[in-house]
Protein backbone atom coordinates (compact mmCIF):
# COMPACT_ATOMS: atom_id res chain seq x y z
CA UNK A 1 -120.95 -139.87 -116.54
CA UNK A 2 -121.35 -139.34 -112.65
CA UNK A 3 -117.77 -139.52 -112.11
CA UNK A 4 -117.35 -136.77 -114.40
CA UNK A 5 -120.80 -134.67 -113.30
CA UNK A 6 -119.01 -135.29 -109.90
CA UNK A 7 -115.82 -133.57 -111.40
CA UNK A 8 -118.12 -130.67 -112.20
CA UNK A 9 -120.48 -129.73 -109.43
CA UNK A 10 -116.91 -130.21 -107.47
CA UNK A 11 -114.83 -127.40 -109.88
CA UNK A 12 -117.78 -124.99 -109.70
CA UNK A 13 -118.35 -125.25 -106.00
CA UNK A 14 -114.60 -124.76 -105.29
CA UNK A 15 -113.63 -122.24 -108.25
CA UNK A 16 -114.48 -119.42 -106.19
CA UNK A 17 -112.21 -120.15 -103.85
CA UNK A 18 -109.06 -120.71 -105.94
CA UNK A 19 -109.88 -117.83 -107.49
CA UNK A 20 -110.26 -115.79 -104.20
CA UNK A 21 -106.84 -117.50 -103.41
CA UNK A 22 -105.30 -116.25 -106.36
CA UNK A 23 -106.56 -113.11 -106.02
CA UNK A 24 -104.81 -113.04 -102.49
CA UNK A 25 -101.46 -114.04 -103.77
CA UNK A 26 -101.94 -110.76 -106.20
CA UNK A 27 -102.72 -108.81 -103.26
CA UNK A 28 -99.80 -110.13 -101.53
CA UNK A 29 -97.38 -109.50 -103.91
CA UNK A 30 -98.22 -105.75 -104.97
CA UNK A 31 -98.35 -104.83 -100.86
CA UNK A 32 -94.82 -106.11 -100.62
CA UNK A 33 -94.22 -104.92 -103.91
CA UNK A 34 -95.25 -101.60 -102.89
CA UNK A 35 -93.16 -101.78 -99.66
CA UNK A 36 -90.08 -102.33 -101.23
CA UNK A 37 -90.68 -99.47 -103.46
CA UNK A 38 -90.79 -97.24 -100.85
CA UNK A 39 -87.57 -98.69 -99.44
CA UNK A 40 -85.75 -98.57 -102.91
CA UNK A 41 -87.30 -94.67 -103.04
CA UNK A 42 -85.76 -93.94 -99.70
CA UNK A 43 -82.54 -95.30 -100.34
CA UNK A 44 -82.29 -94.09 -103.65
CA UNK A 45 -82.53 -90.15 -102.48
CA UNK A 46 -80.23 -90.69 -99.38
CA UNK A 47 -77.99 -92.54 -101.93
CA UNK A 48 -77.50 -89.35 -103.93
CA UNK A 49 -76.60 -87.52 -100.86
CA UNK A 50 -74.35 -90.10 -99.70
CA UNK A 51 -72.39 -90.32 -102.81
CA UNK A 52 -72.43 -86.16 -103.21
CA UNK A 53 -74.84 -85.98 -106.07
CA UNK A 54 -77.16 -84.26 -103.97
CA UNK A 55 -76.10 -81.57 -101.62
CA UNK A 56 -76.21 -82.73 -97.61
CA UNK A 57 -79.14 -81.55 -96.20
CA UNK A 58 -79.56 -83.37 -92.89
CA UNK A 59 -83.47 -82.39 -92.75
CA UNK A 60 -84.10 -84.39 -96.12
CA UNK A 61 -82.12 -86.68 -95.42
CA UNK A 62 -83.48 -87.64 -92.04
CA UNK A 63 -87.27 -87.39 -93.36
CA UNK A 64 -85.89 -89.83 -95.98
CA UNK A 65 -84.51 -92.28 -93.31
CA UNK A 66 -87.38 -92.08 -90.77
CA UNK A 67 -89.64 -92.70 -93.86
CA UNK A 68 -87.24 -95.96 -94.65
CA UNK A 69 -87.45 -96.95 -90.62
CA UNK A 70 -91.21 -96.69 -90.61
CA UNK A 71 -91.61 -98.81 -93.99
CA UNK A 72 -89.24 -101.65 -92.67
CA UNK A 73 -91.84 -101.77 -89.42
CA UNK A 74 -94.84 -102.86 -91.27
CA UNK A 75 -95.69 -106.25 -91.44
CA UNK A 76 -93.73 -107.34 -94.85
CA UNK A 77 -94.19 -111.15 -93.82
CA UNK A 78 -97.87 -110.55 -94.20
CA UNK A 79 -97.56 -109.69 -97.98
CA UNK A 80 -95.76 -113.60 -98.44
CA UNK A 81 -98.02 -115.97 -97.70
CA UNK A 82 -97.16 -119.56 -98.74
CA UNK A 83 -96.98 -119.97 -102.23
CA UNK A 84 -96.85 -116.86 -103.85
CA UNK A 85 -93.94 -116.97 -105.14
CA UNK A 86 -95.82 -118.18 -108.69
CA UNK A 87 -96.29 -115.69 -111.43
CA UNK A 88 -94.75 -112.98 -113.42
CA UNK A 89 -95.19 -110.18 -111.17
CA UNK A 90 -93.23 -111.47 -108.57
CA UNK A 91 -89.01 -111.98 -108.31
CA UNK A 92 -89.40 -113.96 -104.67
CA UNK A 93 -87.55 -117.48 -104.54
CA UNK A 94 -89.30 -120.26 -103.17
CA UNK A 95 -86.38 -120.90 -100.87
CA UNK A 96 -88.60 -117.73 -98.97
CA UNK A 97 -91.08 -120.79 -97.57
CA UNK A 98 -88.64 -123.56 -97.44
CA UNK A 99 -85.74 -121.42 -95.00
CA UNK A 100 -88.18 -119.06 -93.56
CA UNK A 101 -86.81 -118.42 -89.82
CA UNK A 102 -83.57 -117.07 -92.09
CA UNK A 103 -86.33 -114.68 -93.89
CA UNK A 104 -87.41 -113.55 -90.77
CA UNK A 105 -84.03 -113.05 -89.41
CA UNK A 106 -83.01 -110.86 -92.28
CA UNK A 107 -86.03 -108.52 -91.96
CA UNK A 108 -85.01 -108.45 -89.08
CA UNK A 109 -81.71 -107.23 -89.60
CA UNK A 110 -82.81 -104.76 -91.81
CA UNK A 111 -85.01 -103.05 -89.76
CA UNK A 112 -82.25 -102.79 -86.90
CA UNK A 113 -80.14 -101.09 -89.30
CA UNK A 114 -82.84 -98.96 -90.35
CA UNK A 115 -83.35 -97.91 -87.03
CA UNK A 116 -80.10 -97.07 -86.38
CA UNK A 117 -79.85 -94.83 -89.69
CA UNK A 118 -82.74 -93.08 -88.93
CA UNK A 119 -81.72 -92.22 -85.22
CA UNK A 120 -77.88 -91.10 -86.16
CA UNK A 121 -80.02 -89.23 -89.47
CA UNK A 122 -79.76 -85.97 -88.48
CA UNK A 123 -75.99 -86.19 -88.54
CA UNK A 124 -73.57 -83.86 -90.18
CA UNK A 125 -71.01 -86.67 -89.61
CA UNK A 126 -71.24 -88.19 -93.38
CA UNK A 127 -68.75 -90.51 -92.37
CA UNK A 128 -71.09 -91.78 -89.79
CA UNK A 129 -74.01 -91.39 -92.09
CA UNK A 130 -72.32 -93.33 -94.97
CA UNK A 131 -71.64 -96.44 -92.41
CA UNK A 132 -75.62 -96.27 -91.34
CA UNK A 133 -76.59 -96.45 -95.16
CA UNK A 134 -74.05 -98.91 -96.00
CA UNK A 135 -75.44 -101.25 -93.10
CA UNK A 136 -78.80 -100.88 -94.46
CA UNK A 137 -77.71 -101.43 -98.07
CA UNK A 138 -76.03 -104.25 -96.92
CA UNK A 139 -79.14 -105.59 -95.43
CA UNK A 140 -81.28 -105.38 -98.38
CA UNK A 141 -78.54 -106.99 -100.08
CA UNK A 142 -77.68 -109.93 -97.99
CA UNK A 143 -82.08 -110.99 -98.12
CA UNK A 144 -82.16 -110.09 -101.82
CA UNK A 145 -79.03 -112.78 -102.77
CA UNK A 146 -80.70 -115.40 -100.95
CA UNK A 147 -84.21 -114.67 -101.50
CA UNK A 148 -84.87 -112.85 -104.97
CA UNK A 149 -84.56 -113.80 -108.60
């Protein structure tokens, strides 16, 4: 009977704090959720320009790229903390945790390349502007194969 009082007084003390915990982890995941719908937004308009859907218009499409540049600058590893890769709402791969300097190095990469899109954006060059987007496409890609479900 003590042993399982014990049990008890022990779940109700700590409940608040795996809940809080939890709650974190959904946190987490919607802020980097969020982020990466901003960078799919981005790239999806600049896409339509890129493959002549959308008529080139260098001011859109720069606004479009700085906007990309600025989202890949926030702090994305803050919205995966350890563990959070649990749950329906989120497509992340544990293999985030267990090979994270590679994580790192492919945010990285992806904001260098959206730098570099966003600086040759106001390009009439589409040749040079279809290389930028490629390299950030390319990016995205290379983190979601090894990181996403």
């Amino acid at each position: 009977m003590r042993k399982l009082l014990f049990t008890l007084v022990i779940g109700f003390l700590y409940a608040p704090l795996w809940a809080h915990e939890e709650e974190g982890f959904e946190r987490a995941i919607e802020y980097r959720t969020g982020v990466m719908e901003v960078f799919a937004w981005n790239m999806h308009q600049m896409g339509q320009m890129i493959k002549g859907k959308q008529n080139h218009d260098p001011a859109r499409f720069s606004a479009w790229a700085r906007d990309l540049n600025a989202a890949s600058q926030l702090d994305l590893l803050a919205g995966f903390p350890e563990d959070s890769d649990a749950g329906d709402d989120t497509d992340a791969r544990a293999e985030i945790w267990l090979d994270w300097e590679n994580f790192v190095a492919k945010l990285d990469a992806l904001r260098k390349a959206t730098d570099k899109l966003a600086k040759i954006s106001n390009s009439a060059d589409m040749n040079e502007l279809k290389t930028g987007f490629q390299a950030v496409g390319k990016a995205c890609k290379s983190c979601h194969k090894a990181f996403r479900e």
